[in-house]
Protein backbone atom coordinates (compact mmCIF):
# COMPACT_ATOMS: atom_id res chain seq x y z
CA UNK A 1 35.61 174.28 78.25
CA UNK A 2 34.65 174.24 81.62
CA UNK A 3 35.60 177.40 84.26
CA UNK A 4 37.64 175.48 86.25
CA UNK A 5 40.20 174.96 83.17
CA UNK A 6 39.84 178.00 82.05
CA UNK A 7 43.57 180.30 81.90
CA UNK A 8 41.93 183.57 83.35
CA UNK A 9 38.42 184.32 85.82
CA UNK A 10 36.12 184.71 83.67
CA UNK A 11 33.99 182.09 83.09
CA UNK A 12 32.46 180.86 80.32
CA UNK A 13 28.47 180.55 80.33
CA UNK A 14 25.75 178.80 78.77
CA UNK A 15 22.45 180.22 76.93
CA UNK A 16 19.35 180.15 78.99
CA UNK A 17 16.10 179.49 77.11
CA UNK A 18 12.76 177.94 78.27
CA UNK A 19 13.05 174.43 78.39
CA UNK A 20 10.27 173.35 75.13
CA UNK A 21 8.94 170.32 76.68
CA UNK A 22 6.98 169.99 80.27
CA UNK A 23 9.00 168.78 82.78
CA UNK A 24 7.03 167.26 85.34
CA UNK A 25 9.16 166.59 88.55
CA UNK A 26 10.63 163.08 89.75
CA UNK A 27 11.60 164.47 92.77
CA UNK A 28 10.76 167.90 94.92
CA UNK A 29 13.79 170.18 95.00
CA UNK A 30 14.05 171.77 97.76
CA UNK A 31 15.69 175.50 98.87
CA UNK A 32 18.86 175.22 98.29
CA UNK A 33 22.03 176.25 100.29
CA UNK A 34 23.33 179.36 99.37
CA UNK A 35 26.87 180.27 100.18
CA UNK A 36 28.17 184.00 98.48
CA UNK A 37 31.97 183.11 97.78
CA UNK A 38 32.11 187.05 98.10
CA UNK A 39 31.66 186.81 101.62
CA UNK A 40 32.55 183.33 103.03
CA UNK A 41 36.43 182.36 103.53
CA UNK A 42 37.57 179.10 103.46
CA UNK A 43 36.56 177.46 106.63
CA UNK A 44 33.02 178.89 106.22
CA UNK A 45 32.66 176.61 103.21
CA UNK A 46 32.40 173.64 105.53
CA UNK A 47 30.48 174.58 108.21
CA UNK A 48 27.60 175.68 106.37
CA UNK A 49 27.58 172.45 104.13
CA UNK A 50 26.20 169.10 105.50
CA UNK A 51 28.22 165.91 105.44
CA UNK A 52 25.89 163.90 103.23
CA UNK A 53 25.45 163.34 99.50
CA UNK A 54 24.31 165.94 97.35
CA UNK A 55 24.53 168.21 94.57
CA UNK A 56 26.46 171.54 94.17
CA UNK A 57 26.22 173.86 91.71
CA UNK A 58 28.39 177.28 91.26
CA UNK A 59 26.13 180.45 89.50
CA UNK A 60 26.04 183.22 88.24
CA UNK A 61 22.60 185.09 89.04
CA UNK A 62 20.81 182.91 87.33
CA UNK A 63 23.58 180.78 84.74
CA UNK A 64 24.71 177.58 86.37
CA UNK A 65 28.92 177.41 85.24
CA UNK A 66 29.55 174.45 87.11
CA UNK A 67 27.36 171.62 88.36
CA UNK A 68 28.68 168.46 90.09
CA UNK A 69 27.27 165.96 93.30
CA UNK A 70 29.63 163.68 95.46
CA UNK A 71 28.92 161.20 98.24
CA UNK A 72 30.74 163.63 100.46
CA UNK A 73 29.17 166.59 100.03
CA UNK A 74 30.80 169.11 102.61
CA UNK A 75 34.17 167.58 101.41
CA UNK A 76 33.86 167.71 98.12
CA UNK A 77 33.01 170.92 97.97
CA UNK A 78 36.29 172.24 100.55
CA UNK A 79 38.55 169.94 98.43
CA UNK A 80 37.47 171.94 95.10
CA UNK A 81 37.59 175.46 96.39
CA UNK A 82 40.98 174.81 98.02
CA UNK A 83 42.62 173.48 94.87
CA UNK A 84 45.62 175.68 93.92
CA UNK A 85 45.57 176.90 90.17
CA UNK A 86 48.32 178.48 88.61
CA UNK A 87 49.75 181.47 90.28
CA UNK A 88 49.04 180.36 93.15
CA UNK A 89 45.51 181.14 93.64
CA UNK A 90 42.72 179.11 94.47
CA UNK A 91 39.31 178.36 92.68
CA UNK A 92 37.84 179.47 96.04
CA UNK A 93 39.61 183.01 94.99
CA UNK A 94 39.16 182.86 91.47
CA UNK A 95 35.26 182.43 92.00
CA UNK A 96 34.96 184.64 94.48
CA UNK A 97 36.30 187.50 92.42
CA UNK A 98 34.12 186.46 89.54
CA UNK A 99 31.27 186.95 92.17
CA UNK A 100 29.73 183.73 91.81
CA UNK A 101 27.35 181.85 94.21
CA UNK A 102 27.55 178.22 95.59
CA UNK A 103 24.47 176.86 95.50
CA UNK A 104 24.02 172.69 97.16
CA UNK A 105 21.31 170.81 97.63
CA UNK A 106 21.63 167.70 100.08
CA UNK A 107 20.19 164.29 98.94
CA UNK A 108 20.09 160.60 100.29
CA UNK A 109 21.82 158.78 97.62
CA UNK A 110 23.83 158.56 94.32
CA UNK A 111 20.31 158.11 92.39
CA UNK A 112 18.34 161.44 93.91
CA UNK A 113 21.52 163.17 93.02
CA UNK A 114 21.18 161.93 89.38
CA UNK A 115 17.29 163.20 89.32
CA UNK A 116 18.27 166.48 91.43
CA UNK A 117 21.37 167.50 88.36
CA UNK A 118 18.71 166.41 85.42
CA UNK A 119 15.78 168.34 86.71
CA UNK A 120 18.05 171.54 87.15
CA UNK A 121 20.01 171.26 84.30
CA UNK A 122 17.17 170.12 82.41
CA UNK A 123 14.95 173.25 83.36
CA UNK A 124 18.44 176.00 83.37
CA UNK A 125 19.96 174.41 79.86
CA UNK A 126 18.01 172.31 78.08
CA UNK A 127 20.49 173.23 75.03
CA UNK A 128 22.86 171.25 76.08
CA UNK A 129 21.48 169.26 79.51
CA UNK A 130 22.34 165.48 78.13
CA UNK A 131 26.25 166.56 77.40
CA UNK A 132 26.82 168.38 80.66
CA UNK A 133 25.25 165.25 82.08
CA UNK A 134 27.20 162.57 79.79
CA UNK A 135 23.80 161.02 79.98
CA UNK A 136 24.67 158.49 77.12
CA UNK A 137 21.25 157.07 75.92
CA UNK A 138 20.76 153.31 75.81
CA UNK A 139 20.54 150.84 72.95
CA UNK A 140 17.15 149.03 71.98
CA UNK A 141 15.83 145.99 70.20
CA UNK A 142 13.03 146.95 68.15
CA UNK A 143 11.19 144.87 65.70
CA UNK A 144 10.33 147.31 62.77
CA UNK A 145 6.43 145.93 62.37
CA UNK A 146 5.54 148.99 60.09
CA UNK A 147 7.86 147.84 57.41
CA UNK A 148 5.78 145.18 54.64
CA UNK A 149 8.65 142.49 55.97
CA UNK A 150 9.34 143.66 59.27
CA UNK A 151 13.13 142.43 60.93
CA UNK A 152 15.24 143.29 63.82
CA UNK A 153 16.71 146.73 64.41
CA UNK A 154 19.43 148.02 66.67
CA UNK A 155 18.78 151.81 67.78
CA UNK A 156 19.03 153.92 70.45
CA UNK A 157 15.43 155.55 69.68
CA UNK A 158 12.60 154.16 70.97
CA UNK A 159 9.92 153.68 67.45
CA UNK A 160 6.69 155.03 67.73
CA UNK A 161 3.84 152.84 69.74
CA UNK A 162 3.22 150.37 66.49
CA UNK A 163 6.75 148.91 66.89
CA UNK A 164 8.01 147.12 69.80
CA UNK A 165 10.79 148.03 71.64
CA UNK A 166 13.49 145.93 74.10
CA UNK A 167 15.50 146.96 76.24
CA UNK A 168 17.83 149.05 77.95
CA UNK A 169 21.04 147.50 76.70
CA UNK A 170 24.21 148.44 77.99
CA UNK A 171 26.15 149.48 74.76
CA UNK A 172 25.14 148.16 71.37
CA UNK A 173 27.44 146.09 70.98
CA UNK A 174 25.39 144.06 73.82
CA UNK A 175 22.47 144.87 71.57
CA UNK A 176 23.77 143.60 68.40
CA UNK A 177 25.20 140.51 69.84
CA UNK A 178 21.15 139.68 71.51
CA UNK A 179 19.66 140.65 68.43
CA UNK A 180 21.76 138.31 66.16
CA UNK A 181 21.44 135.27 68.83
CA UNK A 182 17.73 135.70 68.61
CA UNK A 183 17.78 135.68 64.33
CA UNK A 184 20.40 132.83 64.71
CA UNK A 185 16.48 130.83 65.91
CA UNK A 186 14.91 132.16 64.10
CA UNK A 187 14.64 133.07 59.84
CA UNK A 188 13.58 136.90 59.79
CA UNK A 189 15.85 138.55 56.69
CA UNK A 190 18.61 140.77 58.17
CA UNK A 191 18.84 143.16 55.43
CA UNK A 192 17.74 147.21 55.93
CA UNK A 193 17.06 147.43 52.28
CA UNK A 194 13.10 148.32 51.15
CA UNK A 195 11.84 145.19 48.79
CA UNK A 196 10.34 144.63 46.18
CA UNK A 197 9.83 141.36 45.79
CA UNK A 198 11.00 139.68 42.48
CA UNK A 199 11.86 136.39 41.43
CA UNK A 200 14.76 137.45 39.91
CA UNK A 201 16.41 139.23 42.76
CA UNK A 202 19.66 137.74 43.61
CA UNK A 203 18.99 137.25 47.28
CA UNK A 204 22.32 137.23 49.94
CA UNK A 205 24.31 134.90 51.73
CA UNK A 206 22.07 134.14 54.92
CA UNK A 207 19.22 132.53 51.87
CA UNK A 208 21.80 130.35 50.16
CA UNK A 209 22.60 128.97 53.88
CA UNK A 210 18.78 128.76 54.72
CA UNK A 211 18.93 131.23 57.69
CA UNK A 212 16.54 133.53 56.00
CA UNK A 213 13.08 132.63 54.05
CA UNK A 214 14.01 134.81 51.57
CA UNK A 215 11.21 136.91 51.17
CA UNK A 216 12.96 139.24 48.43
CA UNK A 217 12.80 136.33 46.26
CA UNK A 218 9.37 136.14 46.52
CA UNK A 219 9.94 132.11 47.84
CA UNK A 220 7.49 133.01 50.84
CA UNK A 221 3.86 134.23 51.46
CA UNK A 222 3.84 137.61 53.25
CA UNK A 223 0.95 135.37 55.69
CA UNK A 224 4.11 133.12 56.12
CA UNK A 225 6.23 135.51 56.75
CA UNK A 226 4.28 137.50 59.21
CA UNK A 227 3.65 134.01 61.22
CA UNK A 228 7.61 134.14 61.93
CA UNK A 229 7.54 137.59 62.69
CA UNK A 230 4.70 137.06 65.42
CA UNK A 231 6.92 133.72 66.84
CA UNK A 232 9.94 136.20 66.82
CA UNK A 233 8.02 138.59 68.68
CA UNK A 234 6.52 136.31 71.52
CA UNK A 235 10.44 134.86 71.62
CA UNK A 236 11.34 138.90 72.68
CA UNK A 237 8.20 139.03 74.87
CA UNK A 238 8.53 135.60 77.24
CA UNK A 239 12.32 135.91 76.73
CA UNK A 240 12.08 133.11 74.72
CA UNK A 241 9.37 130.89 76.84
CA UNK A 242 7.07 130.93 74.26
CA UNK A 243 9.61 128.84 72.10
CA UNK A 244 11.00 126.57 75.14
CA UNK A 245 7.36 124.69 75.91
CA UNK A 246 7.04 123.90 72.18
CA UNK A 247 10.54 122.58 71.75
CA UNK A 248 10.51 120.72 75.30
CA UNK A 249 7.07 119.30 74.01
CA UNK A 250 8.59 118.33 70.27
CA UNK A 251 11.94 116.64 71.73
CA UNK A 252 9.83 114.24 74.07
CA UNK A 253 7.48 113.36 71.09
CA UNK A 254 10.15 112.40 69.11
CA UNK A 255 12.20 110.75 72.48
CA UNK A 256 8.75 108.57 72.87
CA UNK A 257 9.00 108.02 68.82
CA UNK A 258 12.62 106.39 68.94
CA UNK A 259 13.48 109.38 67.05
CA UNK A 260 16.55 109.92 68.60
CA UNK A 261 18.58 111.83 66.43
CA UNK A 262 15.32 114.46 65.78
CA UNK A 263 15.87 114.87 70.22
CA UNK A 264 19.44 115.10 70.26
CA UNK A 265 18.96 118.09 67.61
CA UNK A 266 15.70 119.68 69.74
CA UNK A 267 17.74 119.31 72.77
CA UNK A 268 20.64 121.71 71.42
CA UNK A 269 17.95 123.83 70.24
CA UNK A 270 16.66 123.76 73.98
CA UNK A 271 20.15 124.36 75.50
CA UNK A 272 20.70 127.55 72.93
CA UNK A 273 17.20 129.14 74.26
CA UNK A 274 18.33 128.60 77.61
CA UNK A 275 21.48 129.92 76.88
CA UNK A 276 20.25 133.28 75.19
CA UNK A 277 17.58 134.09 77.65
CA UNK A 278 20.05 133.73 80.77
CA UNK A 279 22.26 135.79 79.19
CA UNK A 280 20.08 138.27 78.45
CA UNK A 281 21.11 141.62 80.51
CA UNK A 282 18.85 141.97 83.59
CA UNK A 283 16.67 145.09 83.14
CA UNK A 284 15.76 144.13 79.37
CA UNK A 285 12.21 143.95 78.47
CA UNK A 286 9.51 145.69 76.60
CA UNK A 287 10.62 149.36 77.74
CA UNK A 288 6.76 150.58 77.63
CA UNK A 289 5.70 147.86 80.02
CA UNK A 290 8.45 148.08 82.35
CA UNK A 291 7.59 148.72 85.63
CA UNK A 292 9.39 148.47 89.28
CA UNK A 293 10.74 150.19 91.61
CA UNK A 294 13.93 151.45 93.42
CA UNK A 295 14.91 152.00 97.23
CA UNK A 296 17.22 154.17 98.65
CA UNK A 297 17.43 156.36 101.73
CA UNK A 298 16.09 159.90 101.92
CA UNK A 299 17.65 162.39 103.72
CA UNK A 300 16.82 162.80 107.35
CA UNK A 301 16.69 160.42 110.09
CA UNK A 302 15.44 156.90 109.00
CA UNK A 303 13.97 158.15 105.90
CA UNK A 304 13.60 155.75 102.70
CA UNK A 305 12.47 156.95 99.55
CA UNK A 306 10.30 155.21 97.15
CA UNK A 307 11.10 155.86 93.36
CA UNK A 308 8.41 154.13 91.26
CA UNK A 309 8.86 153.73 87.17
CA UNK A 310 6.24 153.02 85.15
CA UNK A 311 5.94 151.89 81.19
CA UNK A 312 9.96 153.07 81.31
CA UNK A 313 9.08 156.62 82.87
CA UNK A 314 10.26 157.59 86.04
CA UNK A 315 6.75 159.02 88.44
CA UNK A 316 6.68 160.82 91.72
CA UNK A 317 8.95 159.95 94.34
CA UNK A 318 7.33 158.76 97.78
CA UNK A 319 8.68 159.46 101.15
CA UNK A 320 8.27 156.94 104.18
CA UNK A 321 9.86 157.79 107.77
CA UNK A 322 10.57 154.08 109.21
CA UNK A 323 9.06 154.69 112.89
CA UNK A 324 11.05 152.80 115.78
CA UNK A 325 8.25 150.58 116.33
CA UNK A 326 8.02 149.74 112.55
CA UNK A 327 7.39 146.02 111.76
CA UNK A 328 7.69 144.48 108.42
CA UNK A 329 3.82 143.97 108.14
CA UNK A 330 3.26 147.35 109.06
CA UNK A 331 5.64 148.46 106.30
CA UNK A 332 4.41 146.47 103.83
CA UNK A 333 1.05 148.49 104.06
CA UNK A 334 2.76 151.85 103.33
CA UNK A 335 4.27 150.23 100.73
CA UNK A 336 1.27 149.51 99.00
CA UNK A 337 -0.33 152.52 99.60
CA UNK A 338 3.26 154.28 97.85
CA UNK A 339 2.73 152.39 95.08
CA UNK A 340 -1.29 152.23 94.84
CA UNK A 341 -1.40 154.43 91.43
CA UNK A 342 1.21 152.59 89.49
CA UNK A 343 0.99 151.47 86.23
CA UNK A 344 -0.35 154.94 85.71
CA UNK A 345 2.14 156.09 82.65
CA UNK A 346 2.12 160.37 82.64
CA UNK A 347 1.60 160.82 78.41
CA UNK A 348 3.37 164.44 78.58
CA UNK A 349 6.58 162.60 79.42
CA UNK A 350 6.57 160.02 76.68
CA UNK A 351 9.40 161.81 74.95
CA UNK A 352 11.31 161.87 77.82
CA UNK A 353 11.76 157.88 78.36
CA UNK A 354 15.11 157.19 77.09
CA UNK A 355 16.27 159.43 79.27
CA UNK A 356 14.86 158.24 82.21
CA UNK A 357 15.87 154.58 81.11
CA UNK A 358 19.45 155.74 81.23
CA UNK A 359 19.59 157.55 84.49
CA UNK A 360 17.72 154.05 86.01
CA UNK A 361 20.85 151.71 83.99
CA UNK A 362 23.77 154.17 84.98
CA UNK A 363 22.83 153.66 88.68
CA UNK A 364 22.07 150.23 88.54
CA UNK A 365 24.93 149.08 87.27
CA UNK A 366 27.23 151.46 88.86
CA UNK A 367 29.75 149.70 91.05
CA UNK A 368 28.69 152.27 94.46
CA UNK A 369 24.80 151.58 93.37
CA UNK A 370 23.65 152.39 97.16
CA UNK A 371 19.33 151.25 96.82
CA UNK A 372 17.96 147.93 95.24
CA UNK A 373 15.92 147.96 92.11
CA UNK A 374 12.56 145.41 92.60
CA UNK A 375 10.64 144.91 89.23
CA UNK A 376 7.36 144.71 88.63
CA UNK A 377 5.95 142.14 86.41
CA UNK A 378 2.49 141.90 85.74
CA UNK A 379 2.11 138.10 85.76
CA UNK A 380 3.82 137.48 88.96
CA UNK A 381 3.13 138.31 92.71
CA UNK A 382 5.28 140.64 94.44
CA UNK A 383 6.92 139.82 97.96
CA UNK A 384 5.97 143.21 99.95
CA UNK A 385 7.44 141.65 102.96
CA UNK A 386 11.04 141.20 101.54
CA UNK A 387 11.00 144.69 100.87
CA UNK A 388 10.07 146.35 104.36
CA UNK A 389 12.48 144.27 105.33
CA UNK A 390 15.03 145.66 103.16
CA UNK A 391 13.76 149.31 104.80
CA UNK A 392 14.03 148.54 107.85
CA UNK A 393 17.74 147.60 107.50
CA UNK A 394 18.42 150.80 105.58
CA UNK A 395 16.62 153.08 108.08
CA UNK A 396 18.64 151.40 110.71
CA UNK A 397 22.04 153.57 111.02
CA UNK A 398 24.16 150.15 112.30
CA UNK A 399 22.70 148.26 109.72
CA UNK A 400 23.12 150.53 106.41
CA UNK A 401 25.67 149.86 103.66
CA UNK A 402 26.65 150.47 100.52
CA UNK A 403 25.18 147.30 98.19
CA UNK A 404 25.16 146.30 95.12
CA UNK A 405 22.11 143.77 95.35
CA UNK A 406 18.16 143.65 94.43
């Protein structure tokens, strides 16, 4: 129960222990703003508050009872502490007699807010930091190499390094539905059960309607097995471009052969590749090679922020003031220089990527996502120039919006 639906003042509060794991910062909090609800009245609550986005939090000494950002911070933050409670007091009253201490820290967008609340929460309560959060953790694809006859998994933990790993997915349910089109090409068994391969076991359904090779029955090598296991996992990899050129290549054989039933039936094969890897969700891949980048603006005057990921972990956040005389070119340099050490994964955070893969999809698919997300793929060239372009426009007061694009 939180304080502010609480019958009485006194609020409830949260253990503080030390945090257990290293928590190397995304971004560098600064000094706060510090408003004593003791001594400030109403009116003083907005002039000492910036009209910005940001975080606020409401303390106690040292025990955060109340954490919370807004697009509007100075507003926000008015709105709550003039809210009338029952009998007829405000929570501007009721904390002020409990003695507590507004604490805000101003940001430049929705997704610096996001790293701001999980690095304080994080480091204050790391009992219960994902709950006060609601960060939800994402849903993954792994292929479960480890086991003797490895298949298709839907989890939200990432497996250790042996196993791959694909995603983030939106909700399992997204999950599940990729992971079944992919087995629907493919003949990997879809039971969880441990085997032990015997003629005589009984099998299931998906053998008797040759969509698995049956490996419980012993009616397949484990050599033959693991060959569809490594053509499953270069389907995940390319997003299924490793199985296009061979299929593309098969149906014009067999077009040139006069075969043409054999290419009508490649050709739906084609279309159902197609089909699966366009509707694959956009920021699924192999989480520990995923690398990009996101924009937004910093606070201050035509300030853009850099926030690299790399292998699915969030790094240091870079800074770049857009000068008046800035040119796209000249951009482009810093923005290579920003982003000169990635690729470099930090190993103390390793445990900590699921959680940075779900602040990165909660903001990018949030309908006020106010930056652009650019990945990074390894065997493509990157367009520098498209982005300084895209900072220019957002150091430019007339020209920032709100969008929804990269």
């Amino acid at each position: 129960m939180s304080f502010f639906s609480q019958p009485g003042c006194t609020p409830t509060y949260f253990p503080i222990v030390k945090c257990p794991c290293p928590l190397r910062p995304i971004v560098e909090i600064s000094t706060p703003i510090t408003v004593s609800l003791q001594r400030a009245e109403s009116p003083q609550y907005g002039a000492a508050l910036p009209d910005c986005p940001g975080v606020y939090a409401f303390r106690d000494g040292t025990e955060i009872v109340h954490i919370g950002w807004s697009p509007r911070l100075r507003t926000r933050v008015v709105r709550l502490l003039s809210r009338v409670t029952s009998g007829n007091s405000t929570v501007g009253s009721r904390m002020r007699d409990a003695g507590l201490v507004l604490s805000c820290w101003p940001t430049g967008s929705r997704l610096e807010s996001s790293f701001v609340m999980y690095q304080v929460l994080r480091s204050d309560c790391p009992s219960d930091y994902r709950k006060r959060l609601r960060l939800n953790l994402p849903w993954f694809v792994t292929l479960t190499t480890r086991d003797p006859f490895p298949r298709l998994a839907v989890s939200r933990r990432i497996p250790s390094r042996e196993e791959p790993a694909f995603g983030p997915f939106k909700s399992r349910d997204s999950a599940q539905l990729y992971a079944d089109d992919v087995l629907g090409c493919f003949r990997l068994r879809r039971c969880a059960d441990s085997l032990t391969p015997d003629p005589a076991h009984p099998g299931c359904i998906y053998g008797e309607i040759n969509q698995c090779l049956r490996p419980c029955q012993q009616a397949i090598s484990e050599p033959e097995y693991e060959a569809e296991v490594q053509r499953v996992s270069s389907f995940l990899s390319t997003n299924g471009d490793s199985s296009l050129a061979g299929l593309v290549s098969a149906r014009d054989e067999a077009a040139r052969a006069l075969r043409f039933e054999r290419a009508a039936e490649l050709h739906k094969s084609i279309a159902k590749v197609k089909a699966i890897a366009e509707g694959r969700e956009d920021l699924v891949c192999d989480v520990r090679g995923m690398g990009g980048f996101a924009l937004t603006k910093g606070t201050g005057e035509r300030a853009v922020l850099i926030w690299p990921m790399s292998g699915g972990l969030w790094q240091e956040s870079h800074r770049i003031t857009v000068g008046e005389s800035a040119t796209p070119d000249s951009l482009a340099g810093l923005l290579k220089e920003s982003l000169s050490p990635f690729g470099r994964s930090n190993g103390e955070m390793e445990a900590d990527r699921s959680e940075h893969l779900a602040i990165l999809l909660r903001w990018y698919y949030s309908s006020s996502r106010d930056g652009y997300w650019y990945p990074i793929r390894p065997d493509k060239n990157f367009n520098f120039r498209r982005v300084s372009k895209a900072m220019l426009n957002m150091a430019n007061p007339k020209k920032t919006s709100s969008s929804t694009a990269g």
